[in-house]
N, C-alpha and C. Protein backbone atom coordinates (compact mmCIF):
# COMPACT_ATOMS: atom_id res chain seq x y z
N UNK A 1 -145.25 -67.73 18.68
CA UNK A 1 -145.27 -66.70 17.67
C UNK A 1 -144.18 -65.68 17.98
N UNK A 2 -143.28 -65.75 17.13
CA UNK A 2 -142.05 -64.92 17.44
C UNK A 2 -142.65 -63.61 17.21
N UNK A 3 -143.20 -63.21 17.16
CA UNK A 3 -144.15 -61.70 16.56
C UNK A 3 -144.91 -61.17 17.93
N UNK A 4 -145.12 -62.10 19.26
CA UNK A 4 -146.19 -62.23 19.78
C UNK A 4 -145.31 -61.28 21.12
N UNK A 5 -145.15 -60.47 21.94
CA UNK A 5 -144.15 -59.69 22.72
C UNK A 5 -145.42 -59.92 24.12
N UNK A 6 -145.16 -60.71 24.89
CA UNK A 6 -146.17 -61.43 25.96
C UNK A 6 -145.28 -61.82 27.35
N UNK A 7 -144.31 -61.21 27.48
CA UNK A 7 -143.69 -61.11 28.23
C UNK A 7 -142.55 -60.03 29.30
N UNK A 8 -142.66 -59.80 30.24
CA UNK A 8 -141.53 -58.68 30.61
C UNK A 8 -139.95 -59.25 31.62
N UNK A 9 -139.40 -59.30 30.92
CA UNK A 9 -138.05 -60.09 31.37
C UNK A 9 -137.34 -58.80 32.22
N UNK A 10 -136.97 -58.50 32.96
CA UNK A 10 -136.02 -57.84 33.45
C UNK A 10 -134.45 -58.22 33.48
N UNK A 11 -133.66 -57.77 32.57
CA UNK A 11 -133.57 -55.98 32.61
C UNK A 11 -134.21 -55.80 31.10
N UNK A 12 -134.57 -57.24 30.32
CA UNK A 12 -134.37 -57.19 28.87
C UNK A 12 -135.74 -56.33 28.73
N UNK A 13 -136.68 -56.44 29.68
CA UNK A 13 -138.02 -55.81 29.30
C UNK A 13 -138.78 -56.75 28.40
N UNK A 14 -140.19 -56.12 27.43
CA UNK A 14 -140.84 -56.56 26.95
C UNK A 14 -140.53 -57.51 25.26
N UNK A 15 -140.62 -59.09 25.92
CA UNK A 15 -140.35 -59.62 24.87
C UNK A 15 -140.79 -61.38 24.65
N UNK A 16 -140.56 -61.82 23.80
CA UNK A 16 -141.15 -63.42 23.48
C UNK A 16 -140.80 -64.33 24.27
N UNK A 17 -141.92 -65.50 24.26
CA UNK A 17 -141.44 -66.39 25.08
C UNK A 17 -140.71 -67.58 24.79
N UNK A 18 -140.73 -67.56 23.52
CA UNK A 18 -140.84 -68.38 22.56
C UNK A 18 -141.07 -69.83 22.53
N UNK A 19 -140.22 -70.66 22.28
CA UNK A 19 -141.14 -72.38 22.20
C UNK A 19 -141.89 -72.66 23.26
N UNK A 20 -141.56 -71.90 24.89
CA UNK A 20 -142.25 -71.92 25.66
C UNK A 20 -143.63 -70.99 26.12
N UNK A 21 -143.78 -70.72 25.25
CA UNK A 21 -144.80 -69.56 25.39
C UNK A 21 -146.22 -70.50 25.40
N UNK A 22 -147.21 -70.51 26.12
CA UNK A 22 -148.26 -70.85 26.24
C UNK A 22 -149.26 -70.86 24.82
N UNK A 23 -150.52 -71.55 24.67
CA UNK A 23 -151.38 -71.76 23.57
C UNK A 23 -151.90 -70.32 24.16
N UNK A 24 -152.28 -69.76 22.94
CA UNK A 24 -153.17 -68.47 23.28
C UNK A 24 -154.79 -68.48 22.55
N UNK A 25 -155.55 -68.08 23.41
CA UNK A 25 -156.70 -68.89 23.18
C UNK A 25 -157.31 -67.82 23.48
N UNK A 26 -158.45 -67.44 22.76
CA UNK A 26 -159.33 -66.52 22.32
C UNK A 26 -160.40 -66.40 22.92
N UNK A 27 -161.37 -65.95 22.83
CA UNK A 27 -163.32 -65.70 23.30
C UNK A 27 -163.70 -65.43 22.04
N UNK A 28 -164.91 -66.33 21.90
CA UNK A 28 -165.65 -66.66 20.73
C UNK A 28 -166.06 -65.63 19.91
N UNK A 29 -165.59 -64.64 20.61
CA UNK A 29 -166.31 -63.50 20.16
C UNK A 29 -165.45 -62.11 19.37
N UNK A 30 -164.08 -62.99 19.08
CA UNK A 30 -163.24 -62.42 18.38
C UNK A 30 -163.12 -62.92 17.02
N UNK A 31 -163.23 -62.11 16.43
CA UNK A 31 -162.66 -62.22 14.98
C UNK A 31 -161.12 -62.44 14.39
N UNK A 32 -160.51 -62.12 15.14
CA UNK A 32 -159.18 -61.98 14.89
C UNK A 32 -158.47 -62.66 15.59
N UNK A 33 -156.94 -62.63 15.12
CA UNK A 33 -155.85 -62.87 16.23
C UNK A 33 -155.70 -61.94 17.54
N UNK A 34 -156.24 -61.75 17.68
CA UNK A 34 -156.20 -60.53 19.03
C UNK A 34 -155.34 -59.47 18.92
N UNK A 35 -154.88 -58.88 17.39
CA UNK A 35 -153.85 -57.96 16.83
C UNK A 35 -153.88 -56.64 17.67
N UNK A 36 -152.99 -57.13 19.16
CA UNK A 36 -153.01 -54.88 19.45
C UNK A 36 -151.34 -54.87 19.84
N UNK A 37 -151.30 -53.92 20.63
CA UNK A 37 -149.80 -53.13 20.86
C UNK A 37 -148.98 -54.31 21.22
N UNK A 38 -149.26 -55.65 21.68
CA UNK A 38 -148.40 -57.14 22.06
C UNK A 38 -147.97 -57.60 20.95
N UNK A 39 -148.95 -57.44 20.00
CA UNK A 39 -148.76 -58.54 18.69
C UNK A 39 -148.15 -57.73 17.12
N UNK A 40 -147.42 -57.96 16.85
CA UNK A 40 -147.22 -57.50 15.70
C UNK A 40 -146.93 -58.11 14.36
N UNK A 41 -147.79 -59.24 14.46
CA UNK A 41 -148.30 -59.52 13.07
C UNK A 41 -147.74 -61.32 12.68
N UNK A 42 -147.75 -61.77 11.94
CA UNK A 42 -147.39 -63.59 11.32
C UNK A 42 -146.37 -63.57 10.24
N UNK A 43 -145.49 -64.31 10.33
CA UNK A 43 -144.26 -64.99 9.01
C UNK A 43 -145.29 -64.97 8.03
N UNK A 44 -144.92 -64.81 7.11
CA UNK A 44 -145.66 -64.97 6.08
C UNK A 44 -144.81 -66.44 5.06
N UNK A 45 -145.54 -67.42 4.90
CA UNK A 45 -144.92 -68.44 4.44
C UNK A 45 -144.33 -69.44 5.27
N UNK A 46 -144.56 -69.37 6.25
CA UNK A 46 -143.24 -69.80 7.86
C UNK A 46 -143.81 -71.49 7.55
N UNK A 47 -142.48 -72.28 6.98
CA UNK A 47 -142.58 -73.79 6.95
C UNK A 47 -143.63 -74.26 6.00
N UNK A 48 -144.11 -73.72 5.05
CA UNK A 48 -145.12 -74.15 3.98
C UNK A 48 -144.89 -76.21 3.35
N UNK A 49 -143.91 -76.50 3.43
CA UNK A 49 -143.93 -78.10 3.74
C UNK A 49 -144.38 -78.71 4.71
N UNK A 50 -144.92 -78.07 5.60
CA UNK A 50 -145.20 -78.58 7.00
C UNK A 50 -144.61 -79.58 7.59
N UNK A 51 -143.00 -79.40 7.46
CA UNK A 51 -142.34 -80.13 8.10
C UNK A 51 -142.13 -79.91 9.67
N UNK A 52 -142.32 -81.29 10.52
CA UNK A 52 -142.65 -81.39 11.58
C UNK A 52 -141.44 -80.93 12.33
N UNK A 53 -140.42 -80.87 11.80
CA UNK A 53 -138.99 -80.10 12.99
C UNK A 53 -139.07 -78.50 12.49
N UNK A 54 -139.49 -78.12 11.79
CA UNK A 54 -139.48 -76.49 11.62
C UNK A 54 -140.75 -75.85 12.85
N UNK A 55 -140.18 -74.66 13.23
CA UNK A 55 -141.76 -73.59 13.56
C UNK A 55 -142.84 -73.90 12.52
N UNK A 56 -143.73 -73.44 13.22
CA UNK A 56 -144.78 -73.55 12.65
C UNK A 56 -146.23 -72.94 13.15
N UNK A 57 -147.21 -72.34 12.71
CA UNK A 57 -148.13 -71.39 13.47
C UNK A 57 -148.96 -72.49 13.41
N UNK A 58 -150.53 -73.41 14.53
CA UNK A 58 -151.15 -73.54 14.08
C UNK A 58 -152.22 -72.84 14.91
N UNK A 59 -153.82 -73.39 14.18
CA UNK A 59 -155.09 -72.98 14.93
C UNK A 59 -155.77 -74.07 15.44
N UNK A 60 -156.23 -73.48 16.57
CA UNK A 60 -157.31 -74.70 17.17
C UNK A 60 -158.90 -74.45 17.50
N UNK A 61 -159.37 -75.13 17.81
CA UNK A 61 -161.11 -74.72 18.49
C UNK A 61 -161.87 -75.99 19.30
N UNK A 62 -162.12 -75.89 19.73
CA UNK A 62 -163.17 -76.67 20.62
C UNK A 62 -164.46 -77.37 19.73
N UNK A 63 -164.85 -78.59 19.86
CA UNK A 63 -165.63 -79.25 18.79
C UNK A 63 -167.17 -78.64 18.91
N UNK A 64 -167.35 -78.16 20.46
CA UNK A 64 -168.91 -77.39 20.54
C UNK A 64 -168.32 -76.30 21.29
N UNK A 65 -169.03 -75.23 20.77
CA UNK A 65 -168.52 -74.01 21.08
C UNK A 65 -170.09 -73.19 21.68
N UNK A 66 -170.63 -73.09 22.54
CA UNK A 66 -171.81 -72.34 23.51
C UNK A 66 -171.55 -70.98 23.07
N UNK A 67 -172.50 -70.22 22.20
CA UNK A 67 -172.41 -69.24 21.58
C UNK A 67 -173.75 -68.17 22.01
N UNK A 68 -173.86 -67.44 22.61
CA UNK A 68 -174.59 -66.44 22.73
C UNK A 68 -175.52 -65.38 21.29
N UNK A 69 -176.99 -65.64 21.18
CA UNK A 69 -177.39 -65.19 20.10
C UNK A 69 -178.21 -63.99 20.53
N UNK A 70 -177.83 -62.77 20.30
CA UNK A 70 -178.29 -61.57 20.49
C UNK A 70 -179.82 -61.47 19.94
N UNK A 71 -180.14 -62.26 18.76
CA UNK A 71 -181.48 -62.41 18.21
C UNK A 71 -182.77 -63.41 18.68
N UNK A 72 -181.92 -64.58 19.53
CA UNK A 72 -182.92 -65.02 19.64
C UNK A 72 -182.97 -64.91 21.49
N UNK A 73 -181.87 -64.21 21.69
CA UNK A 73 -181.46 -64.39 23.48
C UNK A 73 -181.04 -65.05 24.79
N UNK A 74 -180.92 -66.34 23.58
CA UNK A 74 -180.48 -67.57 23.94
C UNK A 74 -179.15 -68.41 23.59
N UNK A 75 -178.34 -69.16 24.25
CA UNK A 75 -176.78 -69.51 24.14
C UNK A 75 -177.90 -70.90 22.93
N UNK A 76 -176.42 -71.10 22.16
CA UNK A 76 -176.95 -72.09 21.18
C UNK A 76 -175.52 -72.75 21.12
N UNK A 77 -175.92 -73.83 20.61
CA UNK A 77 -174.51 -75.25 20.58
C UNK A 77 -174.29 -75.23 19.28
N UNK A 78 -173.07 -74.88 19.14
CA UNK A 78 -172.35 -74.62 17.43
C UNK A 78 -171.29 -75.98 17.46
N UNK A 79 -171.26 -76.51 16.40
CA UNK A 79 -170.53 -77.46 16.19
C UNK A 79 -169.40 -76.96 15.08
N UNK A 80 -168.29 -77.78 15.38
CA UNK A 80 -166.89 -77.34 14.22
C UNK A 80 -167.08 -78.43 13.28
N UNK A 81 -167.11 -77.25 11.97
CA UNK A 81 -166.94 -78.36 10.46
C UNK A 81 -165.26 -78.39 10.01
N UNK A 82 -164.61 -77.05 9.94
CA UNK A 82 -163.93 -76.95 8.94
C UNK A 82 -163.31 -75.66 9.19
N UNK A 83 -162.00 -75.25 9.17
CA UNK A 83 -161.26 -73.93 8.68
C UNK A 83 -161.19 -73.36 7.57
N UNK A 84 -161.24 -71.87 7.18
CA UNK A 84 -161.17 -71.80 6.24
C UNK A 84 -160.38 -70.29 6.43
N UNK A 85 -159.67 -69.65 4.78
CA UNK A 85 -159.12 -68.52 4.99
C UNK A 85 -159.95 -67.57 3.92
N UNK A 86 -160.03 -66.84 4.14
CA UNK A 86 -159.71 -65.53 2.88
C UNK A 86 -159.19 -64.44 3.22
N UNK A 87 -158.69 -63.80 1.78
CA UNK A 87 -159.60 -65.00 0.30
C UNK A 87 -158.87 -65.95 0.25
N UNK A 88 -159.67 -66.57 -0.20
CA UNK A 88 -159.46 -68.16 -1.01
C UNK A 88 -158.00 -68.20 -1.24
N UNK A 89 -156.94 -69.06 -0.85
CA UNK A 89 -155.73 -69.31 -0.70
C UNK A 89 -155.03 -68.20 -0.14
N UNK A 90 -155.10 -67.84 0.54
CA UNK A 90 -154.11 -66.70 1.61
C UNK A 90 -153.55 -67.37 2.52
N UNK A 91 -154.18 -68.40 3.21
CA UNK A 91 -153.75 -69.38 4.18
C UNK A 91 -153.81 -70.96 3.13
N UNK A 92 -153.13 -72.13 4.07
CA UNK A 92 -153.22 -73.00 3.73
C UNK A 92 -152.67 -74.13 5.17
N UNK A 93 -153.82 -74.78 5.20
CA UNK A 93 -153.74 -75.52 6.49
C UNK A 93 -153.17 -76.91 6.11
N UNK A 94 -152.72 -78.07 6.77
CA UNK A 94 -152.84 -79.05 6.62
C UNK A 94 -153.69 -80.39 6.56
N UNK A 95 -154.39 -79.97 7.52
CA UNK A 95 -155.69 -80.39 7.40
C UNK A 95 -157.04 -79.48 8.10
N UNK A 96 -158.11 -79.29 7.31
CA UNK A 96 -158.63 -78.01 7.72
C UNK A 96 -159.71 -78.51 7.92
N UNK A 97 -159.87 -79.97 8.14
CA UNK A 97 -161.08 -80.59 9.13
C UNK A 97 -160.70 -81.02 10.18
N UNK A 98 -159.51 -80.84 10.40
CA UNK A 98 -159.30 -81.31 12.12
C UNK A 98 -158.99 -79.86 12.98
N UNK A 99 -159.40 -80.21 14.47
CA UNK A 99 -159.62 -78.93 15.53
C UNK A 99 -158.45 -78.36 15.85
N UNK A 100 -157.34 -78.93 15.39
CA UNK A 100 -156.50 -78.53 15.94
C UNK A 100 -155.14 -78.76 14.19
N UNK A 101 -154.83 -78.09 13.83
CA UNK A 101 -154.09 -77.95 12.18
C UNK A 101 -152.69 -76.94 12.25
N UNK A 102 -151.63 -77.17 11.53
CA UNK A 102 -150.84 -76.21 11.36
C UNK A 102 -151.53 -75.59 10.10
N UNK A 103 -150.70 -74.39 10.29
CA UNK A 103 -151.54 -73.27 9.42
C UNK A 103 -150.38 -72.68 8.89
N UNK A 104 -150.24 -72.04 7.24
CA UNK A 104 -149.25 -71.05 6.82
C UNK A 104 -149.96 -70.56 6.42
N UNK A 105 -149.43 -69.11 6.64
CA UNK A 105 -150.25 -67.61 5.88
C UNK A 105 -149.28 -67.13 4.86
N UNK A 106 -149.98 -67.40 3.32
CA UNK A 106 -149.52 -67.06 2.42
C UNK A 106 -149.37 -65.86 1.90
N UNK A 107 -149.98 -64.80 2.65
CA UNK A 107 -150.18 -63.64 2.32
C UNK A 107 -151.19 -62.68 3.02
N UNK A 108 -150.47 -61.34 2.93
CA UNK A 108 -150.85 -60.11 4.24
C UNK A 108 -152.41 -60.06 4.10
N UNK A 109 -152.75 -59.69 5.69
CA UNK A 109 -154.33 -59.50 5.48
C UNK A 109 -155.20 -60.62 5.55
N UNK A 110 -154.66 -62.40 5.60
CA UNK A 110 -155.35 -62.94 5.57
C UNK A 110 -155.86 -63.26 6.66
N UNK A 111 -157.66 -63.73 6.57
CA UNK A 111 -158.33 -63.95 7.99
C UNK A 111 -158.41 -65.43 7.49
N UNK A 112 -158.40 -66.39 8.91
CA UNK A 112 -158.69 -67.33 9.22
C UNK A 112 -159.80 -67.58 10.22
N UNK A 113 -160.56 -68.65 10.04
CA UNK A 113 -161.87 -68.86 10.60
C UNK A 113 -162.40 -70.29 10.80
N UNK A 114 -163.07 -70.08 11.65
CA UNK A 114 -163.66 -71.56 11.98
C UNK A 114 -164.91 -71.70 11.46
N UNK A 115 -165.16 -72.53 10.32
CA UNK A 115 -166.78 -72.83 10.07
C UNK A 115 -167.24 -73.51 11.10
N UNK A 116 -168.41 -72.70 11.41
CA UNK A 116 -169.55 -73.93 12.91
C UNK A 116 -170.77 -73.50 12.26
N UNK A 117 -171.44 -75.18 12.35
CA UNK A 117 -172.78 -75.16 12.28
C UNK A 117 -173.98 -75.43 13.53
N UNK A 118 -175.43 -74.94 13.48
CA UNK A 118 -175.60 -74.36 14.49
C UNK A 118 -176.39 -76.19 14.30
């Protein structure tokens, strides 16, 4: 993510890593891209053919995800169906039943998400 500033180079200081920059991978317990003072935000449109020699953003998840339920007090086994964005076309994946998809964000503000069923 050319947007993503996850690095401190000396003398250049704080900046991308780019094609080499590691998968960045979340806790279940985020909603978001992890948007703070590192990140400043997604292409909007970046490779919408999903052609395989261009950049390209995608998302991934784990097929069972051990989820902690504040209601019942107990970790529960969530299974992955499906990605989805809103609203409804803001994103557009390539395939948004597999765990691992390139993703374009068609437009500001959009959230992306993992449907899991319990």
């Amino acid at each position: 993510d050319p947007w993503l500033r996850d690095s401190n180079e000396i003398p250049y200081g704080i900046r991308n890593q780019g094609p080499s920059a590691p998968f960045k991978s979340l806790p279940n317990t985020n909603n978001n891209l992890a948007i703070n003072s590192n990140h400043q935000g997604v292409f909007l449109n970046q490779n919408s053919t999903f052609d395989p020699t261009l950049p390209i953003y995608s998302v991934k998840a784990d097929y069972v995800q051990d989820i902690s339920l504040q209601q019942t007090g107990r970790t529960h086994k969530f299974y992955f169906q499906r990605w989805d964005a809103s609203p409804q076309g803001s994103a557009t994946f390539q395939n948004a039943n597999a765990l691992e998809t390139p993703v374009v964000f068609n437009q500001g503000n959009a959230t992306v998400q993992t449907i899991l069923n319990f």
